[in-house]
Protein backbone atom coordinates (compact mmCIF):
# COMPACT_ATOMS: atom_id res chain seq x y z
CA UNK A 1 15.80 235.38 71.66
CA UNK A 2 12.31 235.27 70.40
CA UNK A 3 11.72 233.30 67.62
CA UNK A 4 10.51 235.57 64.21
CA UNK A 5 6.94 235.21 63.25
CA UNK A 6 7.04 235.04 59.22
CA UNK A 7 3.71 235.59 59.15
CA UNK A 8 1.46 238.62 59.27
CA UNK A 9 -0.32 237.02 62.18
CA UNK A 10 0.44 238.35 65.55
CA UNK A 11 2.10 236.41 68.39
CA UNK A 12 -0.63 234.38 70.55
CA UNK A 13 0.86 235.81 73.68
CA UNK A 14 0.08 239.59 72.56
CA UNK A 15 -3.82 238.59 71.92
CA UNK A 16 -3.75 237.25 75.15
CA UNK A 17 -2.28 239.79 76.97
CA UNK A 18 -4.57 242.02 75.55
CA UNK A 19 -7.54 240.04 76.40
CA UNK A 20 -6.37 239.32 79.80
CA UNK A 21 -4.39 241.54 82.47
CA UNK A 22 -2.37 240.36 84.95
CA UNK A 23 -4.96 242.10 87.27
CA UNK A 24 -7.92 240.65 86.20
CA UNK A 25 -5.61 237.35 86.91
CA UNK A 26 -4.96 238.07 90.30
CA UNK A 27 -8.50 238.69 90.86
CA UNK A 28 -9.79 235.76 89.66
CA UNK A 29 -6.88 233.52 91.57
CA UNK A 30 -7.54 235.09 94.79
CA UNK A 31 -11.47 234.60 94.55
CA UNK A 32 -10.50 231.06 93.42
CA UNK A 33 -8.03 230.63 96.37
CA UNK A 34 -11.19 232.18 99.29
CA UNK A 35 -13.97 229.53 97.72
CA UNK A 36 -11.74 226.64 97.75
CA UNK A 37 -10.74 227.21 101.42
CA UNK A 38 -14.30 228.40 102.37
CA UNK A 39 -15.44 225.04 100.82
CA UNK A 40 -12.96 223.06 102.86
CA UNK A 41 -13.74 224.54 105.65
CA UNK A 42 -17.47 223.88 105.31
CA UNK A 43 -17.33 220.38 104.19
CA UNK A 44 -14.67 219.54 107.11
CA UNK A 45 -15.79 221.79 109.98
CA UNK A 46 -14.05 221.90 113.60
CA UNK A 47 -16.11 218.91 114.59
CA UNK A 48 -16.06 216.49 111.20
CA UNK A 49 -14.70 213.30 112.89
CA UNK A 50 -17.44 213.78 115.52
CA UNK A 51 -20.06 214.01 113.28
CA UNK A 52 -19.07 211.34 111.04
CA UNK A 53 -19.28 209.00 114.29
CA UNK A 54 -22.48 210.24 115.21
CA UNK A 55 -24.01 209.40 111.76
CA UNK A 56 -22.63 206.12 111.66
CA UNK A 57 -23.70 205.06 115.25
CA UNK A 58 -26.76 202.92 115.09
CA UNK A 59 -26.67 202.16 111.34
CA UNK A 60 -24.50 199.24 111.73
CA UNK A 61 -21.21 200.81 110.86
CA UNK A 62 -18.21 201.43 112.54
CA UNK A 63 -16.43 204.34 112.71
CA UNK A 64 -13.59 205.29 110.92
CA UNK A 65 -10.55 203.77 111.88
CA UNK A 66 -6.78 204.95 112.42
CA UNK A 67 -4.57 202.94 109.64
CA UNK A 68 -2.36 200.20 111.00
CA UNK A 69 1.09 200.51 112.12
CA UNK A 70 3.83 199.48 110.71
CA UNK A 71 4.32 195.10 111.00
CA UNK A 72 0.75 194.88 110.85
CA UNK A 73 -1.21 191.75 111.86
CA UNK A 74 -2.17 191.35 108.95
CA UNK A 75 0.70 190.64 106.94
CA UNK A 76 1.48 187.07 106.30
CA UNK A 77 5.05 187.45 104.83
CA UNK A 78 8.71 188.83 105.75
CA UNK A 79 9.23 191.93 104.43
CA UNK A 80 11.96 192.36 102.63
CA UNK A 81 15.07 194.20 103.76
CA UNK A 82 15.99 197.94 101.71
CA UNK A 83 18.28 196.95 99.19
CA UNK A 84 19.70 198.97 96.27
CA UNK A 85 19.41 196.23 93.92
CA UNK A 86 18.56 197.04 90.39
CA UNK A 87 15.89 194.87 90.50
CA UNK A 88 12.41 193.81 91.08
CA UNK A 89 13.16 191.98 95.04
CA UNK A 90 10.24 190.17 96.13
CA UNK A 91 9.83 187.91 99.45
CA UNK A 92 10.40 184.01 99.64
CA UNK A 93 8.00 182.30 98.09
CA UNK A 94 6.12 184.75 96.10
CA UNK A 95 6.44 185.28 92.19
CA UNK A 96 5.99 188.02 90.06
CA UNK A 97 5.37 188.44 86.48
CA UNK A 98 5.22 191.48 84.33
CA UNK A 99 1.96 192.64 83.07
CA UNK A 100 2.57 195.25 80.36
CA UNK A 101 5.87 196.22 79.15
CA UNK A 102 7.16 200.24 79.07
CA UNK A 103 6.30 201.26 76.35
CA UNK A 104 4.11 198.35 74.64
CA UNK A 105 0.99 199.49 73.02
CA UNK A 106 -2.28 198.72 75.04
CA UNK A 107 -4.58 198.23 71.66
């Protein structure tokens, strides 16, 4: 049920819908929708990772690599196991300490 307007203003919805169509909507999504993907498609290209390589080669850098699997070298603790604790779990011999509170004001 809509809710009365008391006033002898009209509802915002009416202006709008008189100022814009549902046409002139799905015009404007669809042109929208055909720049975004033509603009993907231009910055990314077929042959992107290629490319990127090829700039990079020479200058020093190295090109981009895939990201590590799972139990990484890198890692210098034991993860710890799924739990359904309700609770911060954290792995031996670390600490943790809360740094702002839910809901506690920042200024």
């Amino acid at each position: 049920k809509e809710t009365p307007n008391t006033s002898d203003n009209e509802y915002a919805g009416d202006i709008i819908a008189r100022a814009v169509s549902r046409r002139s909507m799905m015009r404007a999504a669809a042109v929208v929708t055909v720049a975004a993907a033509a603009g993907t498609a231009a910055l990314t290209g077929p042959n992107a990772p290629q490319a990127e390589a090829a700039a990079l080669a020479g200058h020093g850098h190295k090109p981009p690599h895939k990201p590590a699997p799972s139990g990484a070298r890198g890692l210098r603790f034991s993860p710890v196991a799924p739990n359904k604790d309700d609770k911060v779990t954290i792995p031996d011999g670390y600490s943790q300490n809360v740094v702002i509170r839910w809901g506690e004001p920042i200024l």
